[in-house]
C-alpha atoms as a PDB file:
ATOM      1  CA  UNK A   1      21.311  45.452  62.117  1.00  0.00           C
ATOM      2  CA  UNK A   2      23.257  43.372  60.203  1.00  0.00           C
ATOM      3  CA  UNK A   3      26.827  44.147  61.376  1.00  0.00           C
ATOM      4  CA  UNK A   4      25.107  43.898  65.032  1.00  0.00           C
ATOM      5  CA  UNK A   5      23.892  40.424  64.471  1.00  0.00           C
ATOM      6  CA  UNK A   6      27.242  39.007  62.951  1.00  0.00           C
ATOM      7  CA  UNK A   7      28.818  41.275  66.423  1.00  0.00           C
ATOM      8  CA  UNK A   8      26.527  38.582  68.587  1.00  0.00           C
ATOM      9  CA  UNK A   9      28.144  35.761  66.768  1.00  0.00           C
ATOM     10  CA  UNK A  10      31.938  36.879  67.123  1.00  0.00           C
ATOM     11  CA  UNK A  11      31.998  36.960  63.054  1.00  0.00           C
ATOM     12  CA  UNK A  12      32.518  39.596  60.698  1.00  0.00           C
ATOM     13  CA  UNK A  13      29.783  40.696  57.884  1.00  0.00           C
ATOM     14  CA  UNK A  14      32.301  38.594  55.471  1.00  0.00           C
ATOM     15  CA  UNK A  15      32.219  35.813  57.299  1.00  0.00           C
ATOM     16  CA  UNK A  16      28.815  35.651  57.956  1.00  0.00           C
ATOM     17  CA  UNK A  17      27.582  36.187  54.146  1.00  0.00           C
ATOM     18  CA  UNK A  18      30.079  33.209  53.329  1.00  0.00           C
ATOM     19  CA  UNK A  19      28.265  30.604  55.534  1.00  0.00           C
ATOM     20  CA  UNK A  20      24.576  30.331  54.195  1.00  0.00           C
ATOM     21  CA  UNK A  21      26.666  30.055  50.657  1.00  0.00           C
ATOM     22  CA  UNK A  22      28.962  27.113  51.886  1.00  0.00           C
ATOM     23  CA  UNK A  23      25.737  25.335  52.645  1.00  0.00           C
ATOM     24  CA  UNK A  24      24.496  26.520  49.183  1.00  0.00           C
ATOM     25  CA  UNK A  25      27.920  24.282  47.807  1.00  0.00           C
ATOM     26  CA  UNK A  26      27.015  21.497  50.780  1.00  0.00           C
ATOM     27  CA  UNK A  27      23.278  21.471  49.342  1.00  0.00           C
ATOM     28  CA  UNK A  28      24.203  21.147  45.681  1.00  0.00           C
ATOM     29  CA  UNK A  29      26.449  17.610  47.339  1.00  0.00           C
ATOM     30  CA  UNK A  30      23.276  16.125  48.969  1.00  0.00           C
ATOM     31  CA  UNK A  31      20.992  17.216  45.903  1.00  0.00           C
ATOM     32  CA  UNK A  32      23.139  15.535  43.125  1.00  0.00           C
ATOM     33  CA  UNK A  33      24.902  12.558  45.611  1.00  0.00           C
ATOM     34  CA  UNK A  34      22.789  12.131  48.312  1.00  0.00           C
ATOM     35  CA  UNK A  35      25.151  12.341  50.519  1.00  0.00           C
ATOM     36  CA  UNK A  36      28.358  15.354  51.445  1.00  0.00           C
ATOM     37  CA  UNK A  37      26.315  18.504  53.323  1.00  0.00           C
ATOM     38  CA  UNK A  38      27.940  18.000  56.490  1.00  0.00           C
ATOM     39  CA  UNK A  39      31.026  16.730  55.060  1.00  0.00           C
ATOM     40  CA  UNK A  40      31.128  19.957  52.738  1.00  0.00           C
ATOM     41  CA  UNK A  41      30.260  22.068  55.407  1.00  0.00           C
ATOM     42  CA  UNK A  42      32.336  21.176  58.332  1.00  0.00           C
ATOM     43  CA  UNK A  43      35.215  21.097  55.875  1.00  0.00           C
ATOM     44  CA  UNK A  44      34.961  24.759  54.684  1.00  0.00           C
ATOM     45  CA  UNK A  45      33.765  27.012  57.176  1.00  0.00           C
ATOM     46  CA  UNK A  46      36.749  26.069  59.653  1.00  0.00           C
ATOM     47  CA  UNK A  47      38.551  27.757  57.014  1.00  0.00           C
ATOM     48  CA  UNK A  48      37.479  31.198  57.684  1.00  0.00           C
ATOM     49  CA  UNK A  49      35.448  30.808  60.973  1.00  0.00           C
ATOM     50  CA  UNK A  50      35.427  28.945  64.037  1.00  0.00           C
ATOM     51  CA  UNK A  51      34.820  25.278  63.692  1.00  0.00           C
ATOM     52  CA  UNK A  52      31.797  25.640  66.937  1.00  0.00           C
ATOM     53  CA  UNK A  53      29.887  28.273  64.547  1.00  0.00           C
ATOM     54  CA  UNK A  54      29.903  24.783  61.486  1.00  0.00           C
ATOM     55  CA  UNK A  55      29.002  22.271  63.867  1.00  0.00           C
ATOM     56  CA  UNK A  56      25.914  24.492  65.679  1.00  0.00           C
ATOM     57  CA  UNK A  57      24.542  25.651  62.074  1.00  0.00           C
ATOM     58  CA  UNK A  58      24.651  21.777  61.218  1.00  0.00           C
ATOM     59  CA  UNK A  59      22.735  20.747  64.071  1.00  0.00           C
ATOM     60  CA  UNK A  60      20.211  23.123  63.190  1.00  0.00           C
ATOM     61  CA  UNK A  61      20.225  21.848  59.507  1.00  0.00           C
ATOM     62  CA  UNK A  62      20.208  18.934  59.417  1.00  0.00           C
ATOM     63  CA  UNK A  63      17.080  18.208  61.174  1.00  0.00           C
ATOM     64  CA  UNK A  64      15.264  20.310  58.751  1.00  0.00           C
ATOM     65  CA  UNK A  65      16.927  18.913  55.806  1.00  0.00           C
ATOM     66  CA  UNK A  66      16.443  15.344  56.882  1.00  0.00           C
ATOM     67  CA  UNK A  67      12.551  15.391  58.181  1.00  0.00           C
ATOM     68  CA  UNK A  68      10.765  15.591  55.009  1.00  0.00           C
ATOM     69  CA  UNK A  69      12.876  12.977  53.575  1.00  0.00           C
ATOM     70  CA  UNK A  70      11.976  10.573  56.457  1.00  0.00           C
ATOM     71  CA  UNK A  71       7.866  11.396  56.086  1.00  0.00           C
ATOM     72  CA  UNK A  72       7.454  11.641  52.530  1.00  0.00           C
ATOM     73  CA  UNK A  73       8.254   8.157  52.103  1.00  0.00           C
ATOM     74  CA  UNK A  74       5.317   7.262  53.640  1.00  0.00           C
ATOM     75  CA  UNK A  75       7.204   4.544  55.774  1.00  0.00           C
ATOM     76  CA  UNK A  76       7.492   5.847  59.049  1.00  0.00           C
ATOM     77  CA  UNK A  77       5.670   3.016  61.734  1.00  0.00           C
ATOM     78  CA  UNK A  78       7.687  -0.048  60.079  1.00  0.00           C
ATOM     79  CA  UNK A  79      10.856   2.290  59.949  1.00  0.00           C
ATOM     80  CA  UNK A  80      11.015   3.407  63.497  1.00  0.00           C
ATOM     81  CA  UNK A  81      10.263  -0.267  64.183  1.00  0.00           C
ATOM     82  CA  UNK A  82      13.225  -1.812  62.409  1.00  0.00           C
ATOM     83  CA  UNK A  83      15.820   0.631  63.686  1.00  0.00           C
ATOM     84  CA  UNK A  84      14.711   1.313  66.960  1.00  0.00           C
ATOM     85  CA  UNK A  85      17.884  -0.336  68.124  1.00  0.00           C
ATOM     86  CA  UNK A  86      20.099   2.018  66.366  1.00  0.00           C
ATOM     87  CA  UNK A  87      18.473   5.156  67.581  1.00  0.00           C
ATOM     88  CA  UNK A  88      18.646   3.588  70.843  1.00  0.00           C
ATOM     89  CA  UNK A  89      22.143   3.325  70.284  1.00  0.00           C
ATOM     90  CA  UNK A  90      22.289   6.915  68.851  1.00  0.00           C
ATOM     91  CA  UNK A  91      20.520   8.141  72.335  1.00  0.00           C
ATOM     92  CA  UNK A  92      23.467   6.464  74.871  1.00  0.00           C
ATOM     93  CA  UNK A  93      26.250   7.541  72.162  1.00  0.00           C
ATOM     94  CA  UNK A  94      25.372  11.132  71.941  1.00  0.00           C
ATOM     95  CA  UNK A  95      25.807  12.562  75.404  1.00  0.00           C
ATOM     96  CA  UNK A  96      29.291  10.539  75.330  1.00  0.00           C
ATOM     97  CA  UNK A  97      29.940  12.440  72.440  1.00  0.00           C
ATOM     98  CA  UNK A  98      29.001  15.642  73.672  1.00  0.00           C
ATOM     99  CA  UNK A  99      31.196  15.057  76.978  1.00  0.00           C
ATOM    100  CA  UNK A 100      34.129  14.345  74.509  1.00  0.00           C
ATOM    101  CA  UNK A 101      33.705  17.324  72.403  1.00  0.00           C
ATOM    102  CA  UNK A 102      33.218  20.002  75.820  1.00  0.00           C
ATOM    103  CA  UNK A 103      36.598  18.383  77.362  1.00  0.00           C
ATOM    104  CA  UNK A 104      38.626  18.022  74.016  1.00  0.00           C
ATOM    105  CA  UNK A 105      40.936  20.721  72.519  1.00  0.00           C
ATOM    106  CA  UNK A 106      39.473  21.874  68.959  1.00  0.00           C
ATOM    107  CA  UNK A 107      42.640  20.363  67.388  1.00  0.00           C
ATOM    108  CA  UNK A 108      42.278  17.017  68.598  1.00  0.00           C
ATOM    109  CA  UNK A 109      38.950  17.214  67.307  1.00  0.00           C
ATOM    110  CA  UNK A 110      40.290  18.500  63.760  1.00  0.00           C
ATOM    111  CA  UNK A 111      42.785  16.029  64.056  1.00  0.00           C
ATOM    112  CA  UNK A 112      39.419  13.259  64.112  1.00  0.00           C
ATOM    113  CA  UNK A 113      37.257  15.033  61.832  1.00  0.00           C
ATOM    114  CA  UNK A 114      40.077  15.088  59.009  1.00  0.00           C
ATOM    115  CA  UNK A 115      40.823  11.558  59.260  1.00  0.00           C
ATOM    116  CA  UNK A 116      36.895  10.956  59.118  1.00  0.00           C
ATOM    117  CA  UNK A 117      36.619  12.775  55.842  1.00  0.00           C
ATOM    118  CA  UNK A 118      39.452  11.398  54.053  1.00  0.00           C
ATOM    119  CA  UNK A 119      38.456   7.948  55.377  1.00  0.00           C
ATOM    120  CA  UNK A 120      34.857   8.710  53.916  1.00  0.00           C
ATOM    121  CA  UNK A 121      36.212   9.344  50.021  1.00  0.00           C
ATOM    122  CA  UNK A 122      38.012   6.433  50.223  1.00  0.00           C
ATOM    123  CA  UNK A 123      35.340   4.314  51.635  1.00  0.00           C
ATOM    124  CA  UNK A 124      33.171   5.919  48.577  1.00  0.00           C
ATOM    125  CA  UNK A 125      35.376   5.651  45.669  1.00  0.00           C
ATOM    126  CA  UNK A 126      36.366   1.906  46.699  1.00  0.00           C
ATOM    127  CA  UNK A 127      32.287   0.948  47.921  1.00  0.00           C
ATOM    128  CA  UNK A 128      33.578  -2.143  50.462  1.00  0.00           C
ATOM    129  CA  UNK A 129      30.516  -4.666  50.675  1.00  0.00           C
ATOM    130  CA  UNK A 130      28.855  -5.267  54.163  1.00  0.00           C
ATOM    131  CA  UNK A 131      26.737  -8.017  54.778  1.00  0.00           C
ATOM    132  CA  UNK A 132      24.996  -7.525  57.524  1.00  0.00           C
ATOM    133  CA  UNK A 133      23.324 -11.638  58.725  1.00  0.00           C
ATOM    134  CA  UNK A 134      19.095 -10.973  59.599  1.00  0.00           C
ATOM    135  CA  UNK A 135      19.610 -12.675  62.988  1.00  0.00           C
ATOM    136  CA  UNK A 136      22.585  -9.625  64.250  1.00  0.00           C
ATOM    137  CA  UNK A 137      20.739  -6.730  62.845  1.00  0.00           C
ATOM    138  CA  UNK A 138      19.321  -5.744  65.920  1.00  0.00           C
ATOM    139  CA  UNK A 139      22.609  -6.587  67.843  1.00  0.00           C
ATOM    140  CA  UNK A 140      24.891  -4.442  65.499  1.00  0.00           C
ATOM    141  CA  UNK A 141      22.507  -1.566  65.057  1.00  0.00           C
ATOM    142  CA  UNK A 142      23.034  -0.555  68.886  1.00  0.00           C
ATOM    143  CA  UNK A 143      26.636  -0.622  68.046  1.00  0.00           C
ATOM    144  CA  UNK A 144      26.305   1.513  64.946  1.00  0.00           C
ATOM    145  CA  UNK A 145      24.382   4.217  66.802  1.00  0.00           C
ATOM    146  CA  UNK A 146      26.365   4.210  69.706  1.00  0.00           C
ATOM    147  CA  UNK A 147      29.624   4.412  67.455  1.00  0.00           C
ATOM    148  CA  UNK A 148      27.452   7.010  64.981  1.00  0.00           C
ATOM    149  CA  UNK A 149      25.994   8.932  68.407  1.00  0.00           C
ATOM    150  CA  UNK A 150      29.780   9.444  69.821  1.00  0.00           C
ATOM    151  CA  UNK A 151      31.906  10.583  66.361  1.00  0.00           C
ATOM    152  CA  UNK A 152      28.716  12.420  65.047  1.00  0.00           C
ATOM    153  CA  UNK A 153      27.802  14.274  68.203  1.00  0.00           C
ATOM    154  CA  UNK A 154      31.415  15.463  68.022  1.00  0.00           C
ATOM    155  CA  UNK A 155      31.897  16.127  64.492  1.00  0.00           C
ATOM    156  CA  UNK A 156      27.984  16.059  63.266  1.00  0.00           C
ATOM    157  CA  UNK A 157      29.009  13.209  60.436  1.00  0.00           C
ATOM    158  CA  UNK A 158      27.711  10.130  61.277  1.00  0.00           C
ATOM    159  CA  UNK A 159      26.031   9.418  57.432  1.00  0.00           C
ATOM    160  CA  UNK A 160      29.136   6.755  56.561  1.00  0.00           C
ATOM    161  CA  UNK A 161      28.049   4.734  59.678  1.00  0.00           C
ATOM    162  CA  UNK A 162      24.572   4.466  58.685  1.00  0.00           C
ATOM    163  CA  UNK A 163      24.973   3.946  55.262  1.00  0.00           C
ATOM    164  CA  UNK A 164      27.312   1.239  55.379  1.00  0.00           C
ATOM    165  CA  UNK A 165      25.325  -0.688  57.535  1.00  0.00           C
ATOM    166  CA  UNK A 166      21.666   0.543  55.730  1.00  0.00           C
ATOM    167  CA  UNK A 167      23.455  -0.987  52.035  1.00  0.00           C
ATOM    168  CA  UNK A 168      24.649  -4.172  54.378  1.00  0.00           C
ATOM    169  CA  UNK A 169      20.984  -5.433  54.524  1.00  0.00           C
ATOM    170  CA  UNK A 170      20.260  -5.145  50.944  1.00  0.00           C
ATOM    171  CA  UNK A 171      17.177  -3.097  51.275  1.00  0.00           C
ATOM    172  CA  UNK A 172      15.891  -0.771  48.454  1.00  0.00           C
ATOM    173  CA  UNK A 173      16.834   2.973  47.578  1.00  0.00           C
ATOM    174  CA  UNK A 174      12.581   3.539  49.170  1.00  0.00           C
ATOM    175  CA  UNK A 175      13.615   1.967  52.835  1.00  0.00           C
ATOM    176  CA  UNK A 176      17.223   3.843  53.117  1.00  0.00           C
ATOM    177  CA  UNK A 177      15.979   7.200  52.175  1.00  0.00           C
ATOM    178  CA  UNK A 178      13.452   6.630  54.825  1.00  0.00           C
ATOM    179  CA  UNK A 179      15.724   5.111  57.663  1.00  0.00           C
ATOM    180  CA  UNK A 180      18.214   7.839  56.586  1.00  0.00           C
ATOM    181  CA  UNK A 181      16.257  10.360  57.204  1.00  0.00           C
ATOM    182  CA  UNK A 182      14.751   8.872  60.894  1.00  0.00           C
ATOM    183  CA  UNK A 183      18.823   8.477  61.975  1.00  0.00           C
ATOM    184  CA  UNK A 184      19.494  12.031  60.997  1.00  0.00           C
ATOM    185  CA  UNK A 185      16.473  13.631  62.702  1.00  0.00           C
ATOM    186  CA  UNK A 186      17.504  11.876  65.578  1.00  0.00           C
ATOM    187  CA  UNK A 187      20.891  11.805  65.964  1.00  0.00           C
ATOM    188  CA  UNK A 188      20.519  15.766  64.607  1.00  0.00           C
ATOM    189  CA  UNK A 189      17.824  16.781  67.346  1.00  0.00           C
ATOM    190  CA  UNK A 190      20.818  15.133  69.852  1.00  0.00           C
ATOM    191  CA  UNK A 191      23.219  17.419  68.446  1.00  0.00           C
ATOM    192  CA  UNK A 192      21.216  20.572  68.950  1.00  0.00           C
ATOM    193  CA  UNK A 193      19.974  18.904  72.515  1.00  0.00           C
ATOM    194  CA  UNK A 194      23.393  18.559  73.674  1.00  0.00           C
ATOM    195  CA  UNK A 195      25.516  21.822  71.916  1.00  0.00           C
ATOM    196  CA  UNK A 196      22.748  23.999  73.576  1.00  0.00           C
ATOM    197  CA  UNK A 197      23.679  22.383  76.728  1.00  0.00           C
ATOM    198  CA  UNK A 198      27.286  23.026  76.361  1.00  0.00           C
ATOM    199  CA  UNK A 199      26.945  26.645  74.841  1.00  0.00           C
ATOM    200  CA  UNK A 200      28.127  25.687  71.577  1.00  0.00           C
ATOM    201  CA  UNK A 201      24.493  26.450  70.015  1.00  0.00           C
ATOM    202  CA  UNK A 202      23.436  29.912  70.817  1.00  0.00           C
ATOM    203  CA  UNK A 203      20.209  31.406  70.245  1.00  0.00           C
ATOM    204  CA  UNK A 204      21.907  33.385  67.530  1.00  0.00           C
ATOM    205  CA  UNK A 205      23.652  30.443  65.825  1.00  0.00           C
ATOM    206  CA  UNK A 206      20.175  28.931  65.874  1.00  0.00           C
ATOM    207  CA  UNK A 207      19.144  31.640  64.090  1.00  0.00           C
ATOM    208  CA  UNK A 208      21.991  31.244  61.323  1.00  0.00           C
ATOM    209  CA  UNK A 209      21.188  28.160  61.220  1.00  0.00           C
ATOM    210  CA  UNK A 210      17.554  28.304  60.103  1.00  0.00           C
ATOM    211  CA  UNK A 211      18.892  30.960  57.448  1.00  0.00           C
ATOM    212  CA  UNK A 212      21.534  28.145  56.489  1.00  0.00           C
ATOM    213  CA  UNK A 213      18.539  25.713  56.607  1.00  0.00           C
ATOM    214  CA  UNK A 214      16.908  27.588  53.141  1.00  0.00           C
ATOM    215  CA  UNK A 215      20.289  27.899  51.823  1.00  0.00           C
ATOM    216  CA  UNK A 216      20.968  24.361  52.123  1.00  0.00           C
ATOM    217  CA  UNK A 217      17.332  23.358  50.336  1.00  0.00           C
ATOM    218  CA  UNK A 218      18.406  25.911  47.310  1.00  0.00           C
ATOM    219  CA  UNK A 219      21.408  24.046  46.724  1.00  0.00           C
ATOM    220  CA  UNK A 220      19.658  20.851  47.109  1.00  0.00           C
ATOM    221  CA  UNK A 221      17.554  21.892  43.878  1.00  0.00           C
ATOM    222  CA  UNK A 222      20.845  23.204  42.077  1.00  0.00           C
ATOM    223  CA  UNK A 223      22.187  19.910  42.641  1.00  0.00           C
ATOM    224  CA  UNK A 224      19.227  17.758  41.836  1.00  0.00           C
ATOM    225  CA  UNK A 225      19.242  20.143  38.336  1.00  0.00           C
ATOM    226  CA  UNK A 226      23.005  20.171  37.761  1.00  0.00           C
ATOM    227  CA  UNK A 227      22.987  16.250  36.835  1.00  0.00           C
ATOM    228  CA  UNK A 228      20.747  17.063  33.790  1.00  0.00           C
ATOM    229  CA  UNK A 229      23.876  18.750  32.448  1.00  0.00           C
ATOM    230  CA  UNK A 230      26.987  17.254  34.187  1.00  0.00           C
ATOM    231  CA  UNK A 231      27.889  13.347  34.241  1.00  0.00           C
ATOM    232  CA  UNK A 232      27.196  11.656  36.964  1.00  0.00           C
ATOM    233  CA  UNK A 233      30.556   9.681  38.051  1.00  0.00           C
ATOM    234  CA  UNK A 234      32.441  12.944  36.899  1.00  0.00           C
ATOM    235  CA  UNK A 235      30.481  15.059  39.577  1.00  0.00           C
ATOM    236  CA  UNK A 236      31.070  12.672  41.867  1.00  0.00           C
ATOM    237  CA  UNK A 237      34.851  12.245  41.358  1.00  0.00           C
ATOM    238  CA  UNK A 238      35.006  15.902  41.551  1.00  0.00           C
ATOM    239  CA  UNK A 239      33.336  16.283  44.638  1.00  0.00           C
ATOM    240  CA  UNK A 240      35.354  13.849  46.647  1.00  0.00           C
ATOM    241  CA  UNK A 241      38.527  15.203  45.290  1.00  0.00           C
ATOM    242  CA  UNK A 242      37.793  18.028  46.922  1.00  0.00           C
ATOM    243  CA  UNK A 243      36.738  16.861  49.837  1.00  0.00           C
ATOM    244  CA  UNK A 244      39.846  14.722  50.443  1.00  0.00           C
ATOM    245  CA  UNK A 245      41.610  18.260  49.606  1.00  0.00           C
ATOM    246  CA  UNK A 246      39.462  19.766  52.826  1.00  0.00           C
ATOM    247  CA  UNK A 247      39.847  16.488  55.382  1.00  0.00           C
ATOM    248  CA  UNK A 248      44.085  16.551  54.662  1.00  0.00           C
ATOM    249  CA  UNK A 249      44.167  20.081  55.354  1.00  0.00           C
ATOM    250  CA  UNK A 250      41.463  19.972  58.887  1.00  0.00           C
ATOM    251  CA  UNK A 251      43.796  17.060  59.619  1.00  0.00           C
ATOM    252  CA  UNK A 252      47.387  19.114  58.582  1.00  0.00           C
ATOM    253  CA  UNK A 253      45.765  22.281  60.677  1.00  0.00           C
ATOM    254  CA  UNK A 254      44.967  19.889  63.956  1.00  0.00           C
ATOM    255  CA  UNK A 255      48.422  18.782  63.766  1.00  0.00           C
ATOM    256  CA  UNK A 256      49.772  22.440  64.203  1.00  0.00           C
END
């Protein structure tokens, strides 16, 4: 049964017992940080399976992972008010995105993700301050979703985009859990809208992915434990260290 399954998704029974534990590792990110899932993800499971199998699981993931953090908050009307622009934006990027990903080759697209994920640590470690004015917040959050719905539908990262431009109007940690969480589900429901549509997410991979879904929450709780016993900034250099490590060598590997 097992052997059969991992058949149906061109993987071995190695490969497919590593995935659900590289979101484990991609969990423990999001539950300490708040951020690094996809980044952790799409960064390791290239290295022993196909890059399609990382971005399908993700779009399945991230969904889940992101709903009950945009509910909970118990902001939802006056979010999807504010950024209605930017999930506009999200909507028109998206299928662009998933054009760009269906006529690509896979190493032009390693060649972009790398670059993304080294240009994400740095953006971290040196925190560049956006001020975004009140009167363009509408204007610019149609171009952040339309940038976020192209790169993210290709690579399924898009949290640097929305971050920057969340911390740009100075709102509190309450508002850009919640607005967080409303860009992922949507921009994540376009990912699994538009890789179905292209083949890239199988019923089987959707399967994995829900599997890769509780994985991902168990790490989440390791993480959100760990920083009882670990420094913070320590963690945090660690974990961008190695994903700097992971971006040069997607971005050495798309090169040939």
């Amino acid at each position: 049964m097992f052997e059969n399954f991992a058949q149906l998704l061109g993987l071995t029974w190695v490969q497919l017992l590593l995935i659900p534990c590289v979101f484990i590792i991609g969990g423990i990110s999001k539950g300490a940080l708040g951020f690094g899932l996809p980044f952790v993800t799409v960064s390791i499971v290239p290295l022993f399976a196909p890059l399609e199998v990382a971005l399908a699981v993700n779009a399945v993931v991230l969904p889940i992972s992101n709903f009950m953090q945009f509910t909970r908050g118990g902001l939802i009307r006056s979010t999807l008010y504010r950024y209605q622009t930017v999930v506009v934006g999200i909507l028109i990027g998206a299928p662009i995105g998933a054009y760009l990903l269906n006529v690509m080759a896979i190493q032009i697209i390693e060649l972009i993700l790398g670059v993304l994920v080294m240009c994400f640590v740095l953006v971290t470690l040196y925190n560049p301050k956006m001020k975004v004015p009140p009167k363009k917040e509408r204007k610019l959050g149609i171009g952040v979703g339309l940038f976020a719905g192209v790169i993210g539908t290709m690579t399924t990262i898009n949290g640097p985009f929305f971050v920057m431009y969340l911390l740009g109007l100075n709102i509190d940690r309450r508002q850009i859990l919640a607005a967080l969480g409303l860009l992922f589900v949507v921009s994540g429901l376009c990912f699994s809208i538009f890789y179905s549509v292209f083949g890239i997410l199988t019923v089987e991979r959707a399967q994995l992915g829900v599997v890769c879904a509780f994985f991902a929450m168990i790490g989440m709780w390791i993480g959100d434990r760990t920083l009882r016993f670990v420094d913070l900034q320590s963690f945090r250099k660690l974990i961008l260290c190695g994903l700097f490590i992971l971006g040069l060598n997607i971005f050495l590997r798309g090169l040939g």
